[in-house]
N, C-alpha and C. Protein backbone atom coordinates (compact mmCIF):
# COMPACT_ATOMS: atom_id res chain seq x y z
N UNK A 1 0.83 -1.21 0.00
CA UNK A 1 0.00 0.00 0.00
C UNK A 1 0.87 1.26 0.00
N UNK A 2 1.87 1.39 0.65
CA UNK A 2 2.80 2.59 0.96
C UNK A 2 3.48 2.69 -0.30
N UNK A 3 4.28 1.45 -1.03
CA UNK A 3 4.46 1.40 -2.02
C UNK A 3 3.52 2.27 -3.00
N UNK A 4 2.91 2.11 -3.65
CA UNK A 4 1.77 2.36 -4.26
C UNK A 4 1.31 3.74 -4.00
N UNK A 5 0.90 4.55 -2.79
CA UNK A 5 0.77 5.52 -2.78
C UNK A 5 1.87 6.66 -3.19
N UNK A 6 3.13 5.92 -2.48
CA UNK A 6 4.37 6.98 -2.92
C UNK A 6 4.46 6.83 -4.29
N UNK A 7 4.52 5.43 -5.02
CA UNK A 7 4.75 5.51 -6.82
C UNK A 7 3.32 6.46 -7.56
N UNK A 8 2.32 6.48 -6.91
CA UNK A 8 1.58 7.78 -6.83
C UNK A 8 1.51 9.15 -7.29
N UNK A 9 2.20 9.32 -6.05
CA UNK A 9 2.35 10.80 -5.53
C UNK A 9 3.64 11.19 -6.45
N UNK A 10 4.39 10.74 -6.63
CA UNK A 10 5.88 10.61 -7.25
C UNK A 10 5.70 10.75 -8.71
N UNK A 11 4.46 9.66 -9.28
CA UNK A 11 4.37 9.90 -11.43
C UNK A 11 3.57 11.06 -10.87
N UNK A 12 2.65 11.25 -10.20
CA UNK A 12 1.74 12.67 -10.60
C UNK A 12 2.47 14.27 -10.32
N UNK A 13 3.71 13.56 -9.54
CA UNK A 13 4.28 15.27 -9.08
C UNK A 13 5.32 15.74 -10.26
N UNK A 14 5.45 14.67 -10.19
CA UNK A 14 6.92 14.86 -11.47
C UNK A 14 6.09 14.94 -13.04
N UNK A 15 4.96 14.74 -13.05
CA UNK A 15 4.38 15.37 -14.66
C UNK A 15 3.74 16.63 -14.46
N UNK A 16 3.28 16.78 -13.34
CA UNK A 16 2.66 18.32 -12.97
C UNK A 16 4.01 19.04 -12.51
N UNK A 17 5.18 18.77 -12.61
CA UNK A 17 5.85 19.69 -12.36
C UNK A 17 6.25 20.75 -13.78
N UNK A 18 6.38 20.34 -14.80
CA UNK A 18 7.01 21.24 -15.80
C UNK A 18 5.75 22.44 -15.89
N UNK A 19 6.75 23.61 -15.75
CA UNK A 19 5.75 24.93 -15.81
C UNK A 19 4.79 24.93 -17.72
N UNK A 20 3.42 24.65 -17.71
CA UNK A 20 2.83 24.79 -18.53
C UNK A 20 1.79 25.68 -18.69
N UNK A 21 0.68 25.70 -19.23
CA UNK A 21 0.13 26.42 -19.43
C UNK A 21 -0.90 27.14 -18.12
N UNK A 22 -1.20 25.61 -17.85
CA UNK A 22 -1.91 26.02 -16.18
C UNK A 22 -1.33 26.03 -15.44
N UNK A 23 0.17 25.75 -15.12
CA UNK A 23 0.59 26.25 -14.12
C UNK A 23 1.13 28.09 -14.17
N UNK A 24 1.48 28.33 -15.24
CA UNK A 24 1.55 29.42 -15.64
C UNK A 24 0.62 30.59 -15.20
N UNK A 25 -0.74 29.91 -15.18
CA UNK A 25 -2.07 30.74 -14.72
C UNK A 25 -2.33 31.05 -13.38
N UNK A 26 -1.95 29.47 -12.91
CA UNK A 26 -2.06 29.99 -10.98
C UNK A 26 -0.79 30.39 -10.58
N UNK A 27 0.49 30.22 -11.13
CA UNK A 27 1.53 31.05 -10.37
C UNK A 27 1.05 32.90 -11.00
N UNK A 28 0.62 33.73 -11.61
CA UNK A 28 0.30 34.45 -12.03
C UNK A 28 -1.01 35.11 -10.92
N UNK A 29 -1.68 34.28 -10.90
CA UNK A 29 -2.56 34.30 -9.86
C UNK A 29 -2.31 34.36 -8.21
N UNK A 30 -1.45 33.41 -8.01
CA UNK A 30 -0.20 33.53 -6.64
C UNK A 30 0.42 34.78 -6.66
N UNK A 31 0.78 34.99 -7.52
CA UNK A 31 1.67 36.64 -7.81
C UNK A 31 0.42 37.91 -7.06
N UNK A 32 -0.90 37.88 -7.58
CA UNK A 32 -2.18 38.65 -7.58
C UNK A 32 -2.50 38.57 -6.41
N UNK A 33 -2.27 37.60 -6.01
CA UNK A 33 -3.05 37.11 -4.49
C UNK A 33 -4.63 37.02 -4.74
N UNK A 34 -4.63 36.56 -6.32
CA UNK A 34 -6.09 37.14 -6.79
C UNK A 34 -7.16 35.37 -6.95
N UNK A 35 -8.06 35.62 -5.57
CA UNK A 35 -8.38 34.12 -5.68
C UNK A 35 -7.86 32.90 -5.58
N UNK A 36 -6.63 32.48 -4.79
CA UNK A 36 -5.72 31.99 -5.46
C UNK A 36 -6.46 30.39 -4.37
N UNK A 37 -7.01 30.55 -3.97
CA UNK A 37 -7.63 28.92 -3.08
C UNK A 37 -8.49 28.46 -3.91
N UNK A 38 -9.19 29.77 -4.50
CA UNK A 38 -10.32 29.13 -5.11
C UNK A 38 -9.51 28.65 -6.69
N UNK A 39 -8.92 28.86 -7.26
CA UNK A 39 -7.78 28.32 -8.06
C UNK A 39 -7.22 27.30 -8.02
N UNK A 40 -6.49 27.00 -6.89
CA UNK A 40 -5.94 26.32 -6.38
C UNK A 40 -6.84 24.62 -6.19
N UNK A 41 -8.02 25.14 -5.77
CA UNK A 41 -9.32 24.28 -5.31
C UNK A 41 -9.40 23.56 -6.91
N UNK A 42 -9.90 24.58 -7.88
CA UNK A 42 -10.36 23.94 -9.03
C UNK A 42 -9.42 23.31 -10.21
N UNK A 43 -7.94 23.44 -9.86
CA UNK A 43 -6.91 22.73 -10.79
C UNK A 43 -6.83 21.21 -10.11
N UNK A 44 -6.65 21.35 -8.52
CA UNK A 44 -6.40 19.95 -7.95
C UNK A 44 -7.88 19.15 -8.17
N UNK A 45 -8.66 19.97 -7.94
CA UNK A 45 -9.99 18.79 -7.72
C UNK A 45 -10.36 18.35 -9.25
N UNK A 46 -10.26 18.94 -10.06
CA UNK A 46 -9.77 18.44 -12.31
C UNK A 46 -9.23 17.66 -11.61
N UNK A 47 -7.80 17.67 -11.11
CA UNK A 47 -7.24 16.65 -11.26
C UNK A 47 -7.76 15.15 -10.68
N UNK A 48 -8.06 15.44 -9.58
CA UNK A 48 -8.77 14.51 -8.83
C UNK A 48 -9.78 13.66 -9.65
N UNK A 49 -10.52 14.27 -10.54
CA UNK A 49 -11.15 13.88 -11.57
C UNK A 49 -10.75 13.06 -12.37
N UNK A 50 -10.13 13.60 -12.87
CA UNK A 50 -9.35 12.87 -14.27
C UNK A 50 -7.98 11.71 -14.08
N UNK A 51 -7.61 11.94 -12.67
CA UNK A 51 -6.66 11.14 -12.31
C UNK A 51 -7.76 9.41 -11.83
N UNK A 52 -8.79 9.94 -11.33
CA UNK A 52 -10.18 8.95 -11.08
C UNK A 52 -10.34 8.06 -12.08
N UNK A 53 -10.74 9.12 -13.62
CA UNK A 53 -10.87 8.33 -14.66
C UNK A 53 -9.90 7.20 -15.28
N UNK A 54 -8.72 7.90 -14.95
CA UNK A 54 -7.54 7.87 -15.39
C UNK A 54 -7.05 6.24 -14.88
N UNK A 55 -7.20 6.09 -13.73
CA UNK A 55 -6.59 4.85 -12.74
C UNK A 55 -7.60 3.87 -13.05
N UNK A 56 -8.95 4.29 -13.30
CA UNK A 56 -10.20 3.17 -13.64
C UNK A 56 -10.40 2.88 -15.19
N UNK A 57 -9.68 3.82 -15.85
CA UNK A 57 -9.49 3.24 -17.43
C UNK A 57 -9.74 4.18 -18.74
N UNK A 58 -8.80 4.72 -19.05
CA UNK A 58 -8.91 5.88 -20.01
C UNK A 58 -9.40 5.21 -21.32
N UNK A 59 -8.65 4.17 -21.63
CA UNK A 59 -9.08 3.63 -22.84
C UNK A 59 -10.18 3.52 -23.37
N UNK A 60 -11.08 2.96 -22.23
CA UNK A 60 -12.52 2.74 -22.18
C UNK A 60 -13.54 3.49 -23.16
N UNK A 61 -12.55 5.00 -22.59
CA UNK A 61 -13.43 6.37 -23.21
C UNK A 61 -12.83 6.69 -24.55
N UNK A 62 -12.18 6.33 -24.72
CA UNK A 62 -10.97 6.52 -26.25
C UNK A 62 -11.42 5.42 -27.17
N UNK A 63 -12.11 4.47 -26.82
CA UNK A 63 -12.87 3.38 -27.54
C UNK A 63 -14.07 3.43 -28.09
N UNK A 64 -14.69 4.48 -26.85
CA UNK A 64 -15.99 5.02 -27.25
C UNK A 64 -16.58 6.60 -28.10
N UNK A 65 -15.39 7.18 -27.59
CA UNK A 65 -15.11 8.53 -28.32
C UNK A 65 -14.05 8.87 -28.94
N UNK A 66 -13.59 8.11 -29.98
CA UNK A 66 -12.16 8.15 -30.57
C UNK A 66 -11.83 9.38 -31.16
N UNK A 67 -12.84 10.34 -31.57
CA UNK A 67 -12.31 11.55 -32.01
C UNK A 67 -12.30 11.97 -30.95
N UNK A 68 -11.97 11.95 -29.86
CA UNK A 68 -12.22 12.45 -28.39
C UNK A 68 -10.90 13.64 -28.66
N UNK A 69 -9.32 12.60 -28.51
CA UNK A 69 -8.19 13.17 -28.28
C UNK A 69 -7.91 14.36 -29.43
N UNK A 70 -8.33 14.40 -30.80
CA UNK A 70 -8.26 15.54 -31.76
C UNK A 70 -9.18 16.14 -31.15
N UNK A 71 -10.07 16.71 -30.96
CA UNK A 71 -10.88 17.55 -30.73
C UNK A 71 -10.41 18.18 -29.22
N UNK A 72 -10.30 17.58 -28.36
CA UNK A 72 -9.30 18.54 -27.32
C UNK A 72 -8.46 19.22 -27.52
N UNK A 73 -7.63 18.56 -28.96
CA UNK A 73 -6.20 18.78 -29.44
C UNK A 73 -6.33 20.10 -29.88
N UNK A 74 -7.41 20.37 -30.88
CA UNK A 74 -7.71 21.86 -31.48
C UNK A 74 -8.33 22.74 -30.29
N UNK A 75 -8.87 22.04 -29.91
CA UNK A 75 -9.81 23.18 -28.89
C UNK A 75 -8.76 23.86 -27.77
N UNK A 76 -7.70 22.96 -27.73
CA UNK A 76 -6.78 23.44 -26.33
C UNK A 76 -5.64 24.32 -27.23
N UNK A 77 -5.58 24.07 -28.35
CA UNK A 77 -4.43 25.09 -29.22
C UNK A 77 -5.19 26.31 -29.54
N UNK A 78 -6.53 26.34 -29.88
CA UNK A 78 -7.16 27.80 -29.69
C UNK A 78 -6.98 28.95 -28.47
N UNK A 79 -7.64 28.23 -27.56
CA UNK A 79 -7.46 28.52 -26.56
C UNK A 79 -6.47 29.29 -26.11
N UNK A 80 -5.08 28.19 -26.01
CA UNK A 80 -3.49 29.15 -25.69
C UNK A 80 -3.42 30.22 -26.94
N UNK A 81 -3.58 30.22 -27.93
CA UNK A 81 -3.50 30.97 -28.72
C UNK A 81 -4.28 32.00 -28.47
N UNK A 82 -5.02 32.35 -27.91
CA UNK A 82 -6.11 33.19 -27.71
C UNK A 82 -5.36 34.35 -26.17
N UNK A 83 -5.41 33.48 -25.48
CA UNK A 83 -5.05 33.34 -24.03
C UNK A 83 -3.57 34.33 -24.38
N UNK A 84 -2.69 33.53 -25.12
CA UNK A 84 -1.48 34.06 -25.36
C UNK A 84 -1.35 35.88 -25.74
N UNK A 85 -2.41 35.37 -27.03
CA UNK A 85 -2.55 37.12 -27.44
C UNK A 85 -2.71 38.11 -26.66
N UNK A 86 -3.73 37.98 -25.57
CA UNK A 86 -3.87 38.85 -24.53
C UNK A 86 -2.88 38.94 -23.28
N UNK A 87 -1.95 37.92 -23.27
CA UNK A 87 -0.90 38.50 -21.98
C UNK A 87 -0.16 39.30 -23.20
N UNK A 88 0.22 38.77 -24.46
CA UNK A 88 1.35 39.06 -25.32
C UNK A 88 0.95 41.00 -25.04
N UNK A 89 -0.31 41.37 -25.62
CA UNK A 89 -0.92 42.86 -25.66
C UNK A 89 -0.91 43.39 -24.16
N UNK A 90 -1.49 42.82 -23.09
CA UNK A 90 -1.01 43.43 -21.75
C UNK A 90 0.43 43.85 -21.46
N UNK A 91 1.21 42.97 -22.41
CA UNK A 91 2.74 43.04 -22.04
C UNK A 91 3.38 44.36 -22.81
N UNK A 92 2.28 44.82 -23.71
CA UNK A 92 2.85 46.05 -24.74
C UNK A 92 2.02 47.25 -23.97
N UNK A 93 0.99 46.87 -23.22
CA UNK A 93 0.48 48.04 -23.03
C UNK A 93 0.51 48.46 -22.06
N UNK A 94 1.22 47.72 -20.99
CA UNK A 94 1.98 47.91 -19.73
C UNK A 94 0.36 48.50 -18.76
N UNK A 95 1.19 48.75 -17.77
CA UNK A 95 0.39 49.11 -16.66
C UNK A 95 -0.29 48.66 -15.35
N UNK A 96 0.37 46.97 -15.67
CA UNK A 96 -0.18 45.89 -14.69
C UNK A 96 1.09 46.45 -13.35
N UNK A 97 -0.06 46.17 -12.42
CA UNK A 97 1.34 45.84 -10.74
C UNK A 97 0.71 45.08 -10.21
N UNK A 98 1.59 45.08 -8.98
CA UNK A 98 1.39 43.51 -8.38
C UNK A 98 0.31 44.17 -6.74
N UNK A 99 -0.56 43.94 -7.02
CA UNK A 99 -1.52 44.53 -6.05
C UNK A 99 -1.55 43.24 -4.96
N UNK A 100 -1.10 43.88 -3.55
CA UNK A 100 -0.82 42.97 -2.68
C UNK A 100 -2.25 42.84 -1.65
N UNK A 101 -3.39 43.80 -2.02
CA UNK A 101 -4.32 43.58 -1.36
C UNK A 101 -5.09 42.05 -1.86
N UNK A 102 -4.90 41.80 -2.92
CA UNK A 102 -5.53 40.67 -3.70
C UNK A 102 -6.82 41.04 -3.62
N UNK A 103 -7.50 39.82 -4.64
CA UNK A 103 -8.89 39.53 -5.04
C UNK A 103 -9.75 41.07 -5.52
N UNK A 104 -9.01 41.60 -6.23
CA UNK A 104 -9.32 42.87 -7.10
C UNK A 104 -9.93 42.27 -8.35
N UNK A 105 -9.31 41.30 -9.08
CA UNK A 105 -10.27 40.64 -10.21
C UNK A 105 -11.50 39.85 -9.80
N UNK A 106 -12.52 40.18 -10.47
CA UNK A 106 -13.98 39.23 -10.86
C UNK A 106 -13.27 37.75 -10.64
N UNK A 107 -14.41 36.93 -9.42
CA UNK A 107 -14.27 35.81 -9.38
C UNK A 107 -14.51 35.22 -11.15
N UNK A 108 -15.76 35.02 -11.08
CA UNK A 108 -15.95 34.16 -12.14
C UNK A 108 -15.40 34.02 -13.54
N UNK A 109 -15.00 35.57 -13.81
CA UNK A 109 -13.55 34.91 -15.22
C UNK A 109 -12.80 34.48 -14.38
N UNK A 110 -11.92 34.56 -13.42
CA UNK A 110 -10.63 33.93 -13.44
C UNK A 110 -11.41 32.33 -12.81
N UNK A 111 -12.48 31.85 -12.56
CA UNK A 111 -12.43 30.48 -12.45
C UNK A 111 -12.88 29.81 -14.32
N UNK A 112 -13.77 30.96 -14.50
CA UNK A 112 -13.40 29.97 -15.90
C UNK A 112 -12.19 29.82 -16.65
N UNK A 113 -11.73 30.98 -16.77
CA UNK A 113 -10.58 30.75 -17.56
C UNK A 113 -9.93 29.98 -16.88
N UNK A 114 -9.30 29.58 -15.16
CA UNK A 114 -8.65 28.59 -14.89
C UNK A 114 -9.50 27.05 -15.33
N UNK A 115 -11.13 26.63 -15.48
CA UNK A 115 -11.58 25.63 -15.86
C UNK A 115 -11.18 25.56 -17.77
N UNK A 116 -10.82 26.71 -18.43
CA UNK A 116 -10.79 26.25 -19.41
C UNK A 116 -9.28 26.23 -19.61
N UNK A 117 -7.91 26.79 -18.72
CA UNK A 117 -7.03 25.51 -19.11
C UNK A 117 -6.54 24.62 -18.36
N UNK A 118 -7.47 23.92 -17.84
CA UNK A 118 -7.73 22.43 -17.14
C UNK A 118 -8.01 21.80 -18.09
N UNK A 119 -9.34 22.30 -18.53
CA UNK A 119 -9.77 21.02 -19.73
C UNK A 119 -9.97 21.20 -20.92
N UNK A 120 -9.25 22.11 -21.06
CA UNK A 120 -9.04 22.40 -22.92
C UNK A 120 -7.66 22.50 -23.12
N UNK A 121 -6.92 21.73 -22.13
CA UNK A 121 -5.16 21.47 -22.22
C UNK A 121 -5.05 19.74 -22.24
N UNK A 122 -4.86 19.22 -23.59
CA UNK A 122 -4.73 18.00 -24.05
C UNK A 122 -3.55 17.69 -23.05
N UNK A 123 -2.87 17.88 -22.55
CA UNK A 123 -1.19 17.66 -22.01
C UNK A 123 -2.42 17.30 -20.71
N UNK A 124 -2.84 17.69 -19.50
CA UNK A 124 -3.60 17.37 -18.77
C UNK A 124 -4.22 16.19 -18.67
N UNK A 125 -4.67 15.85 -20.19
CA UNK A 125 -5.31 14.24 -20.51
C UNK A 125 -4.31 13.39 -20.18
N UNK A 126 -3.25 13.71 -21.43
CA UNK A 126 -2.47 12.86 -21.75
C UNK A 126 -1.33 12.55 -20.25
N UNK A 127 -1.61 13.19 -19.11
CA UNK A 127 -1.09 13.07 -17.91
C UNK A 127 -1.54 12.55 -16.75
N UNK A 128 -3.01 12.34 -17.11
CA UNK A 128 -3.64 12.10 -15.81
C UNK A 128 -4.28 11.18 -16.33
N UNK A 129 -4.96 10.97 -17.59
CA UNK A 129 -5.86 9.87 -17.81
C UNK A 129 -4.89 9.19 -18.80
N UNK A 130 -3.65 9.21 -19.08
CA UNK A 130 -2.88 8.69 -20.16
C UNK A 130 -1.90 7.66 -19.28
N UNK A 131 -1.19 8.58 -19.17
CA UNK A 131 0.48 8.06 -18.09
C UNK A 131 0.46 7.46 -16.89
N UNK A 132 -0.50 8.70 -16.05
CA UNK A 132 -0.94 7.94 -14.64
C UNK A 132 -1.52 6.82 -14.74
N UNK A 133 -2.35 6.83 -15.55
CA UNK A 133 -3.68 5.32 -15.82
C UNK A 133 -2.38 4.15 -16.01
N UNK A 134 -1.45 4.30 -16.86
CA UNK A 134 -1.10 3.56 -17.41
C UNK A 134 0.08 2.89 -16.41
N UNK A 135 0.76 3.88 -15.56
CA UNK A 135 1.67 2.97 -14.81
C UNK A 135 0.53 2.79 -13.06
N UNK A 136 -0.86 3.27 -13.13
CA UNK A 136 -1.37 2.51 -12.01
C UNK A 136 -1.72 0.75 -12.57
N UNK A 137 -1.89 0.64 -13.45
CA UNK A 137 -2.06 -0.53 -14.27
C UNK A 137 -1.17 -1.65 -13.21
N UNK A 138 0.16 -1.21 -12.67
CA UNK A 138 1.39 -2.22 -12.27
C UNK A 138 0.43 -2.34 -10.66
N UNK A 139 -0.82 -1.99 -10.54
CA UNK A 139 -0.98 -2.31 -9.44
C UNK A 139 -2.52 -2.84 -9.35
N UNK A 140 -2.57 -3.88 -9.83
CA UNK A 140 -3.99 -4.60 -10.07
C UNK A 140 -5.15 -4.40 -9.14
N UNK A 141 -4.63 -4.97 -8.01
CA UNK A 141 -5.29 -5.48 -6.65
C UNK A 141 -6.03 -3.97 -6.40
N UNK A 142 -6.93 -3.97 -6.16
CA UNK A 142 -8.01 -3.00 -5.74
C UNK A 142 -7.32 -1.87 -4.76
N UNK A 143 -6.85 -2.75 -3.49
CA UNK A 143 -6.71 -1.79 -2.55
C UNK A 143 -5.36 -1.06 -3.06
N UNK A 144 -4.15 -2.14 -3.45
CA UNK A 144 -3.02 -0.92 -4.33
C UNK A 144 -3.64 -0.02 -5.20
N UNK A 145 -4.30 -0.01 -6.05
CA UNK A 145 -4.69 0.72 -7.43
C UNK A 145 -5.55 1.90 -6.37
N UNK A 146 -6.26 2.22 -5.55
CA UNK A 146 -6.92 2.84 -4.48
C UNK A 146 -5.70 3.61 -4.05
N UNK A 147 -4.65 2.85 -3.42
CA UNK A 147 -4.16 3.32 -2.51
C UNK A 147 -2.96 4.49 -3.69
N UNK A 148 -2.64 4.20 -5.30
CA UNK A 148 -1.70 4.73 -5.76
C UNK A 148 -2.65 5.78 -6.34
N UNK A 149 -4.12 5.74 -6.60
CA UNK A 149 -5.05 6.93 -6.82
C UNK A 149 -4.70 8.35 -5.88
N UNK A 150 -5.04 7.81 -4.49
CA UNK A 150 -4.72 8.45 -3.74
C UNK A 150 -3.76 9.50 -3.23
N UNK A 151 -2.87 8.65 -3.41
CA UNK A 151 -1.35 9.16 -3.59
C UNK A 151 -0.69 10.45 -4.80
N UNK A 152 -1.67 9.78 -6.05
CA UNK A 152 -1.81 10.85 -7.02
C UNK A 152 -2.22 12.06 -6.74
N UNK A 153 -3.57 11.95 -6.40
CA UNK A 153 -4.63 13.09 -5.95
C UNK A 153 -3.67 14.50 -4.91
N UNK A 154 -2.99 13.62 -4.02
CA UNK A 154 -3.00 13.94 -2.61
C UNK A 154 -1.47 15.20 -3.31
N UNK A 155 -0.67 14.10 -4.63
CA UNK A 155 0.53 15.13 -5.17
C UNK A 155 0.12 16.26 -5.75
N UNK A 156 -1.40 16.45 -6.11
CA UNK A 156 -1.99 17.19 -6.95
C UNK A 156 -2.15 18.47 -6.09
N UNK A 157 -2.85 18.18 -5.14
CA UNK A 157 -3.16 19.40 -4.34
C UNK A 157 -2.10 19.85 -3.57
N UNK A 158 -0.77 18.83 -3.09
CA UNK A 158 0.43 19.36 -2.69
C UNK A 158 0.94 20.24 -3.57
N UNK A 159 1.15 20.08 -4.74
CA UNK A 159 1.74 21.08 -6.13
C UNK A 159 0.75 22.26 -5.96
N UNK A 160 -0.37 22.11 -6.54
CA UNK A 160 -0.84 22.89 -6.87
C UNK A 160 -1.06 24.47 -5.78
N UNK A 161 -1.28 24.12 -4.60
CA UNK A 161 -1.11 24.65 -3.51
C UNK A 161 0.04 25.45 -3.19
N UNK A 162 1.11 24.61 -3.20
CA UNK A 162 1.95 25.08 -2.79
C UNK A 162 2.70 26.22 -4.26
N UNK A 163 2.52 25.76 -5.22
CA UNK A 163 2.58 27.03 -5.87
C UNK A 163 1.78 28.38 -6.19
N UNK A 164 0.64 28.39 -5.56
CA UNK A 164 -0.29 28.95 -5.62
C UNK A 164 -0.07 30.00 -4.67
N UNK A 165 0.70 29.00 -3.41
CA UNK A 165 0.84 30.36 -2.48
C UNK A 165 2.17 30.58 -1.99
N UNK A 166 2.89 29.44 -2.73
CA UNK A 166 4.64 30.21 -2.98
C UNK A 166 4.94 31.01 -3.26
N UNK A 167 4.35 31.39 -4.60
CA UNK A 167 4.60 32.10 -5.71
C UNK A 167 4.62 33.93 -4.93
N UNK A 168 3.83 33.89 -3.36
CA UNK A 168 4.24 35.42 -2.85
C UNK A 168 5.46 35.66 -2.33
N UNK A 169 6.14 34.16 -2.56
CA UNK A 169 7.76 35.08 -2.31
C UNK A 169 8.64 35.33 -3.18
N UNK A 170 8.34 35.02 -4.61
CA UNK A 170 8.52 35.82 -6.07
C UNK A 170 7.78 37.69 -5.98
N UNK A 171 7.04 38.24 -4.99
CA UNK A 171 6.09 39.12 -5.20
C UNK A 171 7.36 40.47 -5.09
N UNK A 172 8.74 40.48 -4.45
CA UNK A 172 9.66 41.83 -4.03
C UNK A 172 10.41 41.49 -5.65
N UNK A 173 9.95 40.60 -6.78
CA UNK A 173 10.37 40.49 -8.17
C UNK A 173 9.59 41.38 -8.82
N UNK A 174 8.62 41.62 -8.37
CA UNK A 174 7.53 42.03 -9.23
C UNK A 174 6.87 43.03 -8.99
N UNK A 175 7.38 44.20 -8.25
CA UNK A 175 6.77 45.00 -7.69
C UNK A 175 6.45 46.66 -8.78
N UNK A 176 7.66 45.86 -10.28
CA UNK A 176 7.68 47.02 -10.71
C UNK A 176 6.78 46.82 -12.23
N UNK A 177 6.24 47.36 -12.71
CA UNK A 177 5.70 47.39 -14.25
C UNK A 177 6.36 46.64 -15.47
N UNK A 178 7.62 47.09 -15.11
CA UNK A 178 8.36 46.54 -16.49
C UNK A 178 8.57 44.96 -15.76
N UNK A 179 8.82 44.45 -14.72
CA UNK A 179 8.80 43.23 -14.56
C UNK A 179 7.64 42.51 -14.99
N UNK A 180 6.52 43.08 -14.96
CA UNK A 180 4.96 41.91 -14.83
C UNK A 180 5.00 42.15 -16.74
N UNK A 181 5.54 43.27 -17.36
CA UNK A 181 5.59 43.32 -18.95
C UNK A 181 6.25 41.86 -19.66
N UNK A 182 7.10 41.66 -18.46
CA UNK A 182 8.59 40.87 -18.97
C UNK A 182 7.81 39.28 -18.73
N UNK A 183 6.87 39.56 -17.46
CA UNK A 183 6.07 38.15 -17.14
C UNK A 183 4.98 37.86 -18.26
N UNK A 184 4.46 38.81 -18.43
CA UNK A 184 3.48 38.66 -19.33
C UNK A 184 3.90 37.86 -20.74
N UNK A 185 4.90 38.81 -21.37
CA UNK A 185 5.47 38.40 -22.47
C UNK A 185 6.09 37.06 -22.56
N UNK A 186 6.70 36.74 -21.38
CA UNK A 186 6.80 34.65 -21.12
C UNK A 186 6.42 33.92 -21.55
N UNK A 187 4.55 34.73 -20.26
CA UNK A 187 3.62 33.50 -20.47
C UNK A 187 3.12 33.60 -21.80
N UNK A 188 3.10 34.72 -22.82
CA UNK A 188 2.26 34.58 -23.86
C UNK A 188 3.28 33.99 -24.69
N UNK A 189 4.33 34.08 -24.67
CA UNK A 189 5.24 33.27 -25.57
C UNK A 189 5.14 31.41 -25.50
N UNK A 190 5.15 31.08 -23.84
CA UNK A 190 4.30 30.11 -23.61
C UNK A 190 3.59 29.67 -24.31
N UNK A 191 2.66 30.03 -24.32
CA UNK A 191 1.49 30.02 -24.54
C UNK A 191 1.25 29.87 -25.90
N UNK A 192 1.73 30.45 -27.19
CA UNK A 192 1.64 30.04 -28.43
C UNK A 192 2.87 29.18 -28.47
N UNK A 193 3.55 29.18 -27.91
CA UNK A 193 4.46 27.62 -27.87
C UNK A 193 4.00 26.15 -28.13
N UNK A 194 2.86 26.39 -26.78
CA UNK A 194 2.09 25.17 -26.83
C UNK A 194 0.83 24.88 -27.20
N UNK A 195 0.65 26.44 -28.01
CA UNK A 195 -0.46 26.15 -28.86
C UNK A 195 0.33 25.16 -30.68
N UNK A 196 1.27 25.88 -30.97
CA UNK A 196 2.11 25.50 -31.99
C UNK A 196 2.69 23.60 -32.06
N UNK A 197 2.51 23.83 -30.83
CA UNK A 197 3.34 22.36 -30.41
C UNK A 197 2.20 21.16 -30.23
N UNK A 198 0.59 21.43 -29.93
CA UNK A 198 -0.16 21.09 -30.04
C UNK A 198 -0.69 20.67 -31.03
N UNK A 199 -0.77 21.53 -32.28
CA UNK A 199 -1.35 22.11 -33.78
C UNK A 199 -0.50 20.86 -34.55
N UNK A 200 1.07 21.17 -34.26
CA UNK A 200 2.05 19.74 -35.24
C UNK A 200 1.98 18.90 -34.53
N UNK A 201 1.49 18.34 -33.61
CA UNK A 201 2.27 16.93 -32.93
C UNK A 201 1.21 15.72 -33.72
C-alpha cells in the first residue's frame, strides 16, 4: 500500500511539475493574491477527476469517443493561442502591478478561464488519464490501485497549492511594471508555444 501511494504521488508530481500552461495561470494568480484557493481548489480537484478516470481506465473512453483526443487537441491550441494574445498585448500596453491587497479581479472569469485551461489542455489528458492510468495498471489489486489513486490526488493538491501560495515570495520580483511586462510576455510566448506544439504533434 505505501508502495503504491508513494509511486503515486511521485508519477503525478513529477508530470505536474514542468511549468505549462496552467501552471503558468495559478503562479500568475499567486503573484495577484487574486483568488488563489479558489484556483488552487479547481486545478487539484480536475485533477482529482481525471486522475479517477484515469486509474479506472482511459481507454474505455478513447474506444468510445475516438475523435475524443483531436478535438481537445484543437480546442486546447485555440485557446493558448487566444489566451497568449492577450498576456502578449497586456505586455505592450503595460500598466499591470502587483496589487498585494488581492482579489481585485472578478471571481468568475478567473475560475473559468482557470476551468478552461484544465480542460481544454490535451497535455492534462495525456497526464492524468494517459500516463498515470497507465503505470497505475502495475498495481492490479483494488486496494493498491486505491491506494496509488490516492497518492496521485494527494501530489496534486500538494503542487498545486503550494505554488499557488509560494509564488508570494517571487512578489519583491515584481513589484515594478516593467517586470509583470517581462512576465506577461513569457507567459504569452508560452502560450503560443504550446499552442504551436499542439497544432504539429
Amino acid at each position: 500500500m505505501f508502495v503504491a501511494a508513494t509511486t503515486g504521488f511521485v508519477t503525478a508530481f513529477s508530470l505536474i511539475l514542468s511549468i505549462g500552461a496552467q501552471n503558468a495561470f495559478v503562479l500568475r494568480q499567486g503573484l495577484r493574491k487574486s483568488h488563489v484557493i479558489a484556483v488552487c481548489l479547481v486545478c487539484a480537484v480536475s485533477d482529482a477527476i481525471l486522475i479517477t478516470f484515469g486509474v479506472v481506465g482511459f481507454g474505455v473512453i478513447v474506444q468510445a469517443y475516438p475523435a475524443l483526443p483531436d478535438f481537445m487537441r484543437y480546442a486546447g491550441a485555440a485557446f493558448l493561442f487566444a489566451y497568449g494574445t492577450l498576456r502578449f498585448r497586456a505586455a505592450w500596453q503595460g500598466g499591470e502591478t502587483l496589487d498585494l491587497s488581492g482579489n481585485t479581479q472578478n471571481f468568475w472569469p478567473v475560475i473559468l478561464t482557470c476551468l478552461a485551461f484544465t480542460w481544454l489542455n490535451p497535455h492534462v489528458y495525456l497526464d492524468t488519464l494517459g500516463l498515470i492510468g497507465a503505470v497505475s495498471t502495475n498495481f492490479p489489486a483494488t486496494p493498491q490501485k486505491l491506494a496509488f489513486g490516492l497518492g496521485a490526488v494527494l501530489s496534486s493538491f500538494t503542487f498545486f497549492f503550494g505554488l499557488g501560495y509560494g509564488a508570494r515570495f517571487l512578489a519583491p520580483l515584481m513589484q515594478s511594471e516593467k517586470a509583470w511586462r517581462i512576465f506577461d510576455a513569457v507567459i504569452g510566448a508560452t502560450m503560443w508555444g504550446l499552442a504551436v506544439m499542439l497544432i504539429t504533434a
